[in-house]
Protein backbone atom coordinates (compact mmCIF):
# COMPACT_ATOMS: atom_id res chain seq x y z
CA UNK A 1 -29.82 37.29 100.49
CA UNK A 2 -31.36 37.26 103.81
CA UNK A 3 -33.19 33.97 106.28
CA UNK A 4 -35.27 33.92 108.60
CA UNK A 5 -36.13 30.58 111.01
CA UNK A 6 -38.93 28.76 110.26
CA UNK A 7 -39.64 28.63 114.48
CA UNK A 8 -38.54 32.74 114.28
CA UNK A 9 -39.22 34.72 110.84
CA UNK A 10 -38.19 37.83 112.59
CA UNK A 11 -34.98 36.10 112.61
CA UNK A 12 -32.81 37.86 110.11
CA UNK A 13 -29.43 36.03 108.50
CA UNK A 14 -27.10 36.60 105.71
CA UNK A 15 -26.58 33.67 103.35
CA UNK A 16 -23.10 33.34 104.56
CA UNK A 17 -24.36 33.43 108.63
CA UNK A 18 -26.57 30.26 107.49
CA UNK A 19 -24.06 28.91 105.55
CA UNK A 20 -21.83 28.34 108.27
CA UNK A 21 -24.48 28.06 111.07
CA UNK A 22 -26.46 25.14 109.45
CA UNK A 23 -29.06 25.47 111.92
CA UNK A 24 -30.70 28.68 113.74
CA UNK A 25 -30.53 28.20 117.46
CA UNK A 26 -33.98 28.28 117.73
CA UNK A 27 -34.21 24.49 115.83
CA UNK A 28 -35.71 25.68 113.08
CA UNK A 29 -34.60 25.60 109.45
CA UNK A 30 -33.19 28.48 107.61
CA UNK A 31 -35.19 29.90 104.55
CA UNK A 32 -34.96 32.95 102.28
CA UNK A 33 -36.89 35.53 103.44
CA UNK A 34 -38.19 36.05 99.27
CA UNK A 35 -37.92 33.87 96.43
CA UNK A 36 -37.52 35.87 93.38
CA UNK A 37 -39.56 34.51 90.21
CA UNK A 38 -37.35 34.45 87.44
CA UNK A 39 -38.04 36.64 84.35
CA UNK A 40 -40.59 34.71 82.02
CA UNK A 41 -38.28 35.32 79.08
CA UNK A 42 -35.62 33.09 80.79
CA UNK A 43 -37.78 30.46 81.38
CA UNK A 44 -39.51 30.38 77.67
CA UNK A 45 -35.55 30.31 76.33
CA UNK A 46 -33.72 27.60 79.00
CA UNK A 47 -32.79 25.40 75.82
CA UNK A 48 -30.88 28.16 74.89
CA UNK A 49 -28.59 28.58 78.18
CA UNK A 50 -25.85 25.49 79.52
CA UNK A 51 -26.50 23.95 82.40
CA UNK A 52 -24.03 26.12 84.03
CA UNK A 53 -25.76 29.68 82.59
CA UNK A 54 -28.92 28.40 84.11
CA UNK A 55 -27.62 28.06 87.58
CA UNK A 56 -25.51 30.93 87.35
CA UNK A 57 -28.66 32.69 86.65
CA UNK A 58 -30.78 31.23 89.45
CA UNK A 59 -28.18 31.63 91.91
CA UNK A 60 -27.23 35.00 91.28
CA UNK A 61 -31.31 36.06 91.85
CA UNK A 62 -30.97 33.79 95.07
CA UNK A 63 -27.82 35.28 96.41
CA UNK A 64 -28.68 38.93 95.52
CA UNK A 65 -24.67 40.27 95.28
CA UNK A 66 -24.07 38.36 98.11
CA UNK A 67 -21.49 36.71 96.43
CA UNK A 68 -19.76 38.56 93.41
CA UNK A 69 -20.70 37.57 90.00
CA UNK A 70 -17.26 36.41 88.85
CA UNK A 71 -16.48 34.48 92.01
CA UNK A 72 -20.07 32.60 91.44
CA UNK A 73 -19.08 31.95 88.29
CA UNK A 74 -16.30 29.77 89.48
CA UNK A 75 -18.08 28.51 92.00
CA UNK A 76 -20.67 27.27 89.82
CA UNK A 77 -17.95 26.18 87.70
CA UNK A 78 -16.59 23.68 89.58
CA UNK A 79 -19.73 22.71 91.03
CA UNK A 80 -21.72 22.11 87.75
CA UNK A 81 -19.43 19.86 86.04
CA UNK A 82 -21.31 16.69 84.98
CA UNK A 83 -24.70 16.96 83.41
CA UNK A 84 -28.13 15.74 84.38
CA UNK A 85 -28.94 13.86 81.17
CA UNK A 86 -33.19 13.12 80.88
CA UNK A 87 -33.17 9.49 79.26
CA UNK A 88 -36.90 8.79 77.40
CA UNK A 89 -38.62 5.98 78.55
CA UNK A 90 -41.77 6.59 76.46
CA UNK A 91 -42.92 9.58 74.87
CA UNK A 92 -44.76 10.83 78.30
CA UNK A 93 -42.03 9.12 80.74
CA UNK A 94 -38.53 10.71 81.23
CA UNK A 95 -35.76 10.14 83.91
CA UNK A 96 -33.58 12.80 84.85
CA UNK A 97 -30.03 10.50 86.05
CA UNK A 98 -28.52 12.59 88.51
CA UNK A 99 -25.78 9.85 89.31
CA UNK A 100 -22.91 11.22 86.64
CA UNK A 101 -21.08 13.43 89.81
CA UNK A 102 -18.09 12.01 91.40
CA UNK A 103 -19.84 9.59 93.90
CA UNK A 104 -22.84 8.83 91.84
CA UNK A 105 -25.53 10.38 93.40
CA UNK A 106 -28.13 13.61 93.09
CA UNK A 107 -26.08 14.97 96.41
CA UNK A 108 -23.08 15.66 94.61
CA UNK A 109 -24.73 18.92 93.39
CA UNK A 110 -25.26 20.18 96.74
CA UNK A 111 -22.23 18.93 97.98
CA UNK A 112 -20.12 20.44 95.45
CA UNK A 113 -21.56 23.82 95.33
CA UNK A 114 -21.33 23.64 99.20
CA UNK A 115 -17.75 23.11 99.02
CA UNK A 116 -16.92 25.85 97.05
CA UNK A 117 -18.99 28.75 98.67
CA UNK A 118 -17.88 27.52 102.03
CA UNK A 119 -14.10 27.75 100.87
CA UNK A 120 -14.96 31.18 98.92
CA UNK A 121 -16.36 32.50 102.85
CA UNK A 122 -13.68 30.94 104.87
CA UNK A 123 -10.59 32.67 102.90
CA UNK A 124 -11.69 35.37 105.82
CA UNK A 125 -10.74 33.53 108.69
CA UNK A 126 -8.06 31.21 109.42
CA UNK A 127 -9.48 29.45 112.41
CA UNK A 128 -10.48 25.33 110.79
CA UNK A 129 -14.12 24.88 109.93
CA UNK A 130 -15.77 21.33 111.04
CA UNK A 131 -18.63 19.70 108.92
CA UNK A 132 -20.66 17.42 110.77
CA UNK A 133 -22.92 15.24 108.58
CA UNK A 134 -25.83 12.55 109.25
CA UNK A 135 -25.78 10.33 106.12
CA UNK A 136 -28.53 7.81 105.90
CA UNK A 137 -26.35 6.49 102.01
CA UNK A 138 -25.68 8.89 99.25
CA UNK A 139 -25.09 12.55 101.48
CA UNK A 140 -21.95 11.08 103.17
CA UNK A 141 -20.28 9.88 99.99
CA UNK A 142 -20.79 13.15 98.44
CA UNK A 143 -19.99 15.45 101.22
CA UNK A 144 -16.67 13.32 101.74
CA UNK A 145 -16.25 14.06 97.97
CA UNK A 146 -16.98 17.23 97.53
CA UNK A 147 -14.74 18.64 100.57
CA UNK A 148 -11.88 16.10 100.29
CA UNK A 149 -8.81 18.00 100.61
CA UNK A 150 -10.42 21.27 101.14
CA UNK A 151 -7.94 23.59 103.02
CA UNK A 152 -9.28 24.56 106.20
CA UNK A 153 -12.24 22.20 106.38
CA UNK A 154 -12.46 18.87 108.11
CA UNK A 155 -15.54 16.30 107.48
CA UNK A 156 -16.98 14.48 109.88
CA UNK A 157 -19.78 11.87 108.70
CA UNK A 158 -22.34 9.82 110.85
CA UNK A 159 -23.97 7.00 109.54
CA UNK A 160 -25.51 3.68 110.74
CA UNK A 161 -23.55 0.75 110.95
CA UNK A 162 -25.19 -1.73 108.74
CA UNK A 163 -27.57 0.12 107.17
CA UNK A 164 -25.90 1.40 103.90
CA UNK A 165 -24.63 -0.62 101.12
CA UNK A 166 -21.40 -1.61 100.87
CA UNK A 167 -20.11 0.18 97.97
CA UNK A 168 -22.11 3.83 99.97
CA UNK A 169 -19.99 2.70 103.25
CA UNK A 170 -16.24 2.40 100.73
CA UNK A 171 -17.59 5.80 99.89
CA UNK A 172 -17.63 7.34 103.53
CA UNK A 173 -14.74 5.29 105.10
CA UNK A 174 -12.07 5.49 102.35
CA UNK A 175 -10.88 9.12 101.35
CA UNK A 176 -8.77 9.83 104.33
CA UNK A 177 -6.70 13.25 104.79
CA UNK A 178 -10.00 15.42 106.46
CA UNK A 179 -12.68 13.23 106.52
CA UNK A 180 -13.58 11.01 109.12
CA UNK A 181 -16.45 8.08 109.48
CA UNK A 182 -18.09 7.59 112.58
CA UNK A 183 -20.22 4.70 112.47
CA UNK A 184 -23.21 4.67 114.62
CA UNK A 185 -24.84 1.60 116.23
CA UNK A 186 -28.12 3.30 115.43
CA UNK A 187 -30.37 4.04 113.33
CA UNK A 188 -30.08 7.18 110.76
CA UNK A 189 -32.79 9.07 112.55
CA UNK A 190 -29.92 8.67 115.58
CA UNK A 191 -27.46 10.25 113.72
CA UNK A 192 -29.41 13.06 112.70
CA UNK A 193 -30.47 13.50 116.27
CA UNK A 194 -26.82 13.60 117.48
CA UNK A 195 -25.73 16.23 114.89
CA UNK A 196 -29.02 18.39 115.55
CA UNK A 197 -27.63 18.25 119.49
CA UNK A 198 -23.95 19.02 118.27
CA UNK A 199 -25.02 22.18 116.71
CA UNK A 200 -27.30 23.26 119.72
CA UNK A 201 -24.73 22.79 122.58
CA UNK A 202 -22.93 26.07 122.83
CA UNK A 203 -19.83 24.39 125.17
CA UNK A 204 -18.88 22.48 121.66
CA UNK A 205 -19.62 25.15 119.58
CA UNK A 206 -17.13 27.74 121.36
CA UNK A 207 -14.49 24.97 121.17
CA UNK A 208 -15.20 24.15 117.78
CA UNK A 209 -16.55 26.03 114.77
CA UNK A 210 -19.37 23.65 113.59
CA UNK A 211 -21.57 23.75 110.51
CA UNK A 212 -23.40 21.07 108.64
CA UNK A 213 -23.76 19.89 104.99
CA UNK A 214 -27.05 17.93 105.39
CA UNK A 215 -30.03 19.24 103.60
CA UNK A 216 -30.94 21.00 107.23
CA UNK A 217 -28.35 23.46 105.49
CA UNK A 218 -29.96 25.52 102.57
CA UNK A 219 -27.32 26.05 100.69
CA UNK A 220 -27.70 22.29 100.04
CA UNK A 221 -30.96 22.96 98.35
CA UNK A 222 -30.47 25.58 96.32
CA UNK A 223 -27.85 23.58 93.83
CA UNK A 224 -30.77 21.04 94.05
CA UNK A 225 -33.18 23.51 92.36
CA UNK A 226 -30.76 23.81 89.54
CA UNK A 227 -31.58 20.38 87.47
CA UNK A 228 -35.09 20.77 87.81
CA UNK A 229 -34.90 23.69 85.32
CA UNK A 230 -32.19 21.84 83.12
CA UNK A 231 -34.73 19.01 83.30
CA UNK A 232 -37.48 21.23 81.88
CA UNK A 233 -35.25 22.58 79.61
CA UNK A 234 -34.59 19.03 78.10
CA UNK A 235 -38.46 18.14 77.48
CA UNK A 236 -39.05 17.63 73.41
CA UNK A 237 -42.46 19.11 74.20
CA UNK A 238 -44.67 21.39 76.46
CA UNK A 239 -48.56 20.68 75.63
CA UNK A 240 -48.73 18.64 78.60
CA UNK A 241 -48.56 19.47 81.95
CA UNK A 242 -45.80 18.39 83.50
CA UNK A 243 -45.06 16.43 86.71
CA UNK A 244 -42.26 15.78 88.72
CA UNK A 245 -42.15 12.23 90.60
CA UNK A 246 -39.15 12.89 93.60
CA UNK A 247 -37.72 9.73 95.57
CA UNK A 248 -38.04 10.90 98.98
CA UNK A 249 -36.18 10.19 102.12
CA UNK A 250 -35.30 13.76 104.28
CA UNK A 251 -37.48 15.95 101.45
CA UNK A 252 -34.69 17.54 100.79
CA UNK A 253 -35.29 16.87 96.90
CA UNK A 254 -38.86 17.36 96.47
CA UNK A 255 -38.57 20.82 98.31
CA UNK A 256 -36.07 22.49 95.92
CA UNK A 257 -38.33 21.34 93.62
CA UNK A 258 -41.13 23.48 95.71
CA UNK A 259 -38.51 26.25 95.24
CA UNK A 260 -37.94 25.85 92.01
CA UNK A 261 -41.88 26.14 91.19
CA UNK A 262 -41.97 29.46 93.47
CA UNK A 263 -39.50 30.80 91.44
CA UNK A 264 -41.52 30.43 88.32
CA UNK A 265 -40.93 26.40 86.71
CA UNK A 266 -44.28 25.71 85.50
CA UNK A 267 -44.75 22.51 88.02
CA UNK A 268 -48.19 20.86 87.62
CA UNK A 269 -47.60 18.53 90.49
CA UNK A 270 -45.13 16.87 92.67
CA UNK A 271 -45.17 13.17 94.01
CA UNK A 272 -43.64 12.34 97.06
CA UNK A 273 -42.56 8.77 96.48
CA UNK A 274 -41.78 7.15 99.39
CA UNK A 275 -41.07 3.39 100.60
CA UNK A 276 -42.68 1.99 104.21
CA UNK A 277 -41.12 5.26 105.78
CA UNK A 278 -44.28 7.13 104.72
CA UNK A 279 -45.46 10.10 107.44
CA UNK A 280 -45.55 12.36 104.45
CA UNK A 281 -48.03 10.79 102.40
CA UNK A 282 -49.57 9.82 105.44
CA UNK A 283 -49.98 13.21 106.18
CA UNK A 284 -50.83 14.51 102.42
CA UNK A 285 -53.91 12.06 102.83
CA UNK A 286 -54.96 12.93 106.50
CA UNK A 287 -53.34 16.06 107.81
CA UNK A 288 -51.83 14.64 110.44
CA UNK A 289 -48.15 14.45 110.96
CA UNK A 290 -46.93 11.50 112.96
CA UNK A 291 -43.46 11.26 112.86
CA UNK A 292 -41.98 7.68 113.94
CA UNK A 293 -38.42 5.54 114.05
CA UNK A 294 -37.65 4.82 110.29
CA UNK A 295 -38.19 1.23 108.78
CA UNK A 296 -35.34 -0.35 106.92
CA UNK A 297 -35.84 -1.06 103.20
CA UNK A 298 -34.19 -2.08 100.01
CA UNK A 299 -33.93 2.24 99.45
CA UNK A 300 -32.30 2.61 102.36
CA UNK A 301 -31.06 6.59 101.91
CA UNK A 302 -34.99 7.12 102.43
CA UNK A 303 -35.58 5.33 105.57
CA UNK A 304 -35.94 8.49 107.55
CA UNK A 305 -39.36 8.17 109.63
CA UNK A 306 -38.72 12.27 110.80
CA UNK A 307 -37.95 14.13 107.94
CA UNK A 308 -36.41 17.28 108.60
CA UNK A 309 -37.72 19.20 105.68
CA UNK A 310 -41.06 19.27 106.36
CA UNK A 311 -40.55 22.09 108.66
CA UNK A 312 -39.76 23.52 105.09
CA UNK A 313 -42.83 22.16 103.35
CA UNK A 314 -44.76 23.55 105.94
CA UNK A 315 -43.38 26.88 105.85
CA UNK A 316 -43.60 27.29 101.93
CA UNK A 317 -47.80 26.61 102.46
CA UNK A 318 -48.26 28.59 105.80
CA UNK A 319 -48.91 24.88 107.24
CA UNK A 320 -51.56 25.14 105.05
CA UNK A 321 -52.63 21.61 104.32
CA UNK A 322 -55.47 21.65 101.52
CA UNK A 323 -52.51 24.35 99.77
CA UNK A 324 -49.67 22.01 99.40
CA UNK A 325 -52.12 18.67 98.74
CA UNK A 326 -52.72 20.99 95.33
CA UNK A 327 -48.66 21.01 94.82
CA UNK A 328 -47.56 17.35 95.89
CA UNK A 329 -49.84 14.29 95.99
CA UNK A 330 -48.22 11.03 97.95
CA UNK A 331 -47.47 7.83 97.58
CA UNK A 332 -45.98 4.80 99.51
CA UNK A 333 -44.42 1.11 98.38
CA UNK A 334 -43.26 -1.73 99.47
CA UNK A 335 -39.86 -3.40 98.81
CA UNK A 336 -41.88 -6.29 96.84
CA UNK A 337 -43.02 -3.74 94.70
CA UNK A 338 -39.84 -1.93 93.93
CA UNK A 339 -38.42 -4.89 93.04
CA UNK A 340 -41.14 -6.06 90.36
CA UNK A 341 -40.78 -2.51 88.80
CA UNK A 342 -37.18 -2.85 88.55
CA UNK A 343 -37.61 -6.39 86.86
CA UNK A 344 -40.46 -5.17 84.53
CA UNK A 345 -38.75 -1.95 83.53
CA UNK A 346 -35.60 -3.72 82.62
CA UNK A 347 -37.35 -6.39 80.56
CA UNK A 348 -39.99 -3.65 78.89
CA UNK A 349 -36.98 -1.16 78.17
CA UNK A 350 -33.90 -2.32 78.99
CA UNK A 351 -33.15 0.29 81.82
CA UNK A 352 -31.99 -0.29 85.25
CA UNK A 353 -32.96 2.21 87.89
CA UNK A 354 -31.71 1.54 91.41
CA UNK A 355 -34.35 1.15 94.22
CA UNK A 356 -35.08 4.80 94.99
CA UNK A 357 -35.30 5.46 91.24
CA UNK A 358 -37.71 2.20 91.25
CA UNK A 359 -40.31 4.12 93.82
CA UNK A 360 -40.28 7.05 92.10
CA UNK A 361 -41.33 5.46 88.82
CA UNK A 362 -44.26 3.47 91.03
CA UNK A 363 -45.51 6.95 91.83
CA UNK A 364 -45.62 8.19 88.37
CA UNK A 365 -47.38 4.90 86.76
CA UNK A 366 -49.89 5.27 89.59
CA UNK A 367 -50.63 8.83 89.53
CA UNK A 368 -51.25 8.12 85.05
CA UNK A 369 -54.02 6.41 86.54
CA UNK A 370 -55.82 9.17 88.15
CA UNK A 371 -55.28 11.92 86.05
CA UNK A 372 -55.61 13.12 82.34
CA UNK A 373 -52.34 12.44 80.42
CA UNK A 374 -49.20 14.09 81.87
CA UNK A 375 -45.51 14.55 81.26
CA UNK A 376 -43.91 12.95 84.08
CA UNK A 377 -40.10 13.21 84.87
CA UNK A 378 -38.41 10.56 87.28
CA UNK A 379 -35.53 11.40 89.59
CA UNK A 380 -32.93 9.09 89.46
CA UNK A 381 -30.89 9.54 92.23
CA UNK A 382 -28.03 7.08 92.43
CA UNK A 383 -26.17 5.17 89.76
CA UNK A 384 -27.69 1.25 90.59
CA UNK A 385 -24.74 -0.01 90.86
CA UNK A 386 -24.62 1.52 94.59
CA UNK A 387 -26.24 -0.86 95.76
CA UNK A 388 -24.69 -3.69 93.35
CA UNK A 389 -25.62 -6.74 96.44
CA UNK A 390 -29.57 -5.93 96.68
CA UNK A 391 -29.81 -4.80 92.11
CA UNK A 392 -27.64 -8.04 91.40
CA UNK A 393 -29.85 -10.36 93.40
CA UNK A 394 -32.93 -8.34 91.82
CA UNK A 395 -31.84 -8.64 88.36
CA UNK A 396 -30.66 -12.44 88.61
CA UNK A 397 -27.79 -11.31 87.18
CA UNK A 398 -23.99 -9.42 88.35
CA UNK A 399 -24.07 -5.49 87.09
CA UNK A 400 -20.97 -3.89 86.26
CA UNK A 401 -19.24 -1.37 88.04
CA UNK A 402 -18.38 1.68 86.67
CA UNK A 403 -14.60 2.86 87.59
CA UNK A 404 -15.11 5.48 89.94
CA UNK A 405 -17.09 2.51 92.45
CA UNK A 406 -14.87 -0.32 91.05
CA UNK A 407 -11.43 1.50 92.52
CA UNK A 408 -13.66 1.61 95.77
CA UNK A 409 -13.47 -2.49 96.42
CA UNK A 410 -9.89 -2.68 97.66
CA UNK A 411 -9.56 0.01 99.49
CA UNK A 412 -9.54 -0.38 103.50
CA UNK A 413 -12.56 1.15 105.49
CA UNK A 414 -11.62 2.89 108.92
CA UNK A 415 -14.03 4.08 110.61
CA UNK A 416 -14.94 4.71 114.59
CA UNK A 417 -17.81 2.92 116.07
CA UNK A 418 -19.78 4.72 118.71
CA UNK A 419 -22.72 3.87 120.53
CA UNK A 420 -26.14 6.58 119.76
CA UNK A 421 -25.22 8.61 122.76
CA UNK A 422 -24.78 12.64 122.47
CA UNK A 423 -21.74 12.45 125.01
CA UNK A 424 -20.07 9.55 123.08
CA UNK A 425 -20.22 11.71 120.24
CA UNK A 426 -19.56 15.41 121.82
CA UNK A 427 -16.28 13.46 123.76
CA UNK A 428 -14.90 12.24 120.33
CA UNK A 429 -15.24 15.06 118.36
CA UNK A 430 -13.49 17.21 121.37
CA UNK A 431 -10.56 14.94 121.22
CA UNK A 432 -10.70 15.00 117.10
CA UNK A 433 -10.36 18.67 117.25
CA UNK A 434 -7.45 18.75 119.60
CA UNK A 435 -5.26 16.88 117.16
CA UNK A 436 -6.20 19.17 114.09
């Protein structure tokens, strides 16, 4: 498999060189210099493949030998544990819960599989690997989780003080052993600033051998692209056209969706649902592209007001804005109106979705509006209970925590707060590395 820099495509990188290198020097974003379309056989037959066979299948075209078939095989072993259930709503409305991973969110997928190819790679050195992550909720919880006690490979997670939930902060602060919280009095577009300038400054990088787990790093995404075909797969028909409604924060999500269309999932359309943190839609509508600080809301591991992945977006259309309008219409809503959907949705059908899950659903009921009838299937991409202060109040009523979050509630956070300064950061992580 070979990369090229979406600032550079005559930039030329194995899988394993982006991998480790999270970010081109250049500040672009590494993508795959082809994505293969999947035989057409495979895709009429996914009901009759696991979860697993499927992303064996789709990673093997991806990876092209780059990894041997056996070792992927245990790779996506132990990275495709849990499933991706689709729950019907209605006979057009599904949603795909991708909260049943160890920290109860979609980023466990891309965590996991992370994990293991970066521990299959670095059997070939013995010199420690750092993993420096911006979290703005869910990402730090399952990075921590999916390389907890991975020899060889330390964590190190940035978030912003106050601005995740409780039970997401118990998540980041809690494990121990090689992970390590450092809590930013910022913002999350901070900390993703402050990793960005970690990976670019070349006096840190010859001390320390950095590499990222955000969705910046594609091996992040291409686990993502996974459940959309085990979604498909799942539909109990195909005379509609179907739709995929994506909660979006980073676009992370909603562009391994794109990837999983290239590769031949017959996508009608993508929604980018968004709360106030809306430059995407904003651009979708205008063609302009004004990225701003992010606004907090009630689904806070969206509030990202410059989304890396839209360097991604881009690239997939040639920038070509009336071409990726016809693949992904937008949408935007307000914290009032997340919370009425959640209320209505558990009174109509008994089903709690979290805030994120909440905006995505607003998307799909107002694209049915527009558009002759549709299939539409709703990421879910945290388990509700996540955010168990903001649902509770929503609900008028307590929710109960499943075990893996209750076990969370006693433990002690430690954490390090630092101010949103590069050297803050750069001087901490020198003297972290020191004492490894």
């Amino acid at each position: 498999m070979h990369l090229y820099s979406t600032n550079n495509p005559g930039v030329r990188v194995t899988f394993q060189e982006a991998l480790f290198k999270g970010l081109p020097a250049d500040k672009g974003l590494y993508m795959p210099s082809a994505l293969p379309v999947l035989p057409e056989d495979f895709i009429q037959r996914l009901e009759k493949y696991s979860f697993q066979e499927i992303a064996f299948r789709i990673a093997e075209h991806l990876l092209m030998g780059e990894i041997p078939g056996n070792a992927l095989e245990a790779i996506i072993e132990q990275a495709v544990s849990f499933p991706a259930p689709l729950v019907e709503l209605d006979s057009n409305t599904f949603i795909l819960e991708l909260f049943h991973g160890p920290s109860m969110a979609f980023k466990d997928f891309g965590a996991r599989f992370m994990a293991q190819t970066m521990a299959y790679f670095n059997k070939e050195t013995d010199r420690d690997l750092y993993i420096l992550v911006a979290t703005s909720g869910d990402t730090g919880g399952a990075v921590a989780a999916g390389f907890h006690n991975t020899p060889g490979i330390h964590v190190v997670i940035l978030y912003p003080s106050g601005k995740v939930s409780p039970l997401q902060e118990k998540q980041l602060t809690t494990l121990g052993g090689n992970v390590a919280a450092l809590e930013v009095m910022g913002t999350f577009d901070d900390c993703q600033a402050l990793v960005k300038q970690a990976f670019l400054d070349e006096d840190l990088n010859t001390a320390m051998r950095l590499s990222s787990a955000n969705s910046i790093n594609i091996a992040r995404l291409i686990p993502q692209s996974f459940y959309y075909f085990e979604a498909w797969k799942q539909l109990p028909y195909y005379d509609l056209p179907v739709v995929f409604s994506v909660p979006s924060g980073n676009f992370g999500n909603l562009t391994a969706g794109l990837m999983a269309k290239k590769m031949g999932l017959p996508v009608s359309r993508f929604l980018a649902a968004t709360n106030a943190n809306k430059v995407v839609p904003e651009y979708l509508e205008t063609g302009k592209y004004n990225p701003r600080p992010s606004v907090r809301t009630i689904s806070n591991a969206m509030d990202v007001g410059a989304p890396s992945n839209f360097a991604r977006m881009q690239d997939l259309y040639g920038s070509t804005w009336n071409a990726m309008r016809a693949d992904i219409a937008g949408f935007s809503f307000s914290d009032e109106q997340t919370r009425d959907a959640m209320q209505a949705l558990e009174k109509k059908n008994g089903y709690m979705l979290d805030p994120h899950g909440a905006v995505g659903f607003l998307a799909f009921r107002e694209y049915q509006k527009h558009v002759e009838p549709v299939q539409g299937i709703i990421l879910e991409t945290a388990h509700p209970a996540k955010f168990r202060e903001d649902v509770s109040q929503i609900f008028g009523h307590e929710i109960d925590l499943p075990l893996r979050l209750l076990e969370l509630t006693d433990k002690q956070k430690i954490s390090v707060v630092i101010p949103p300064v590069y050297s803050a950061v750069k001087d901490w992580l020198m003297e972290y590395s020191k004492g490894r």
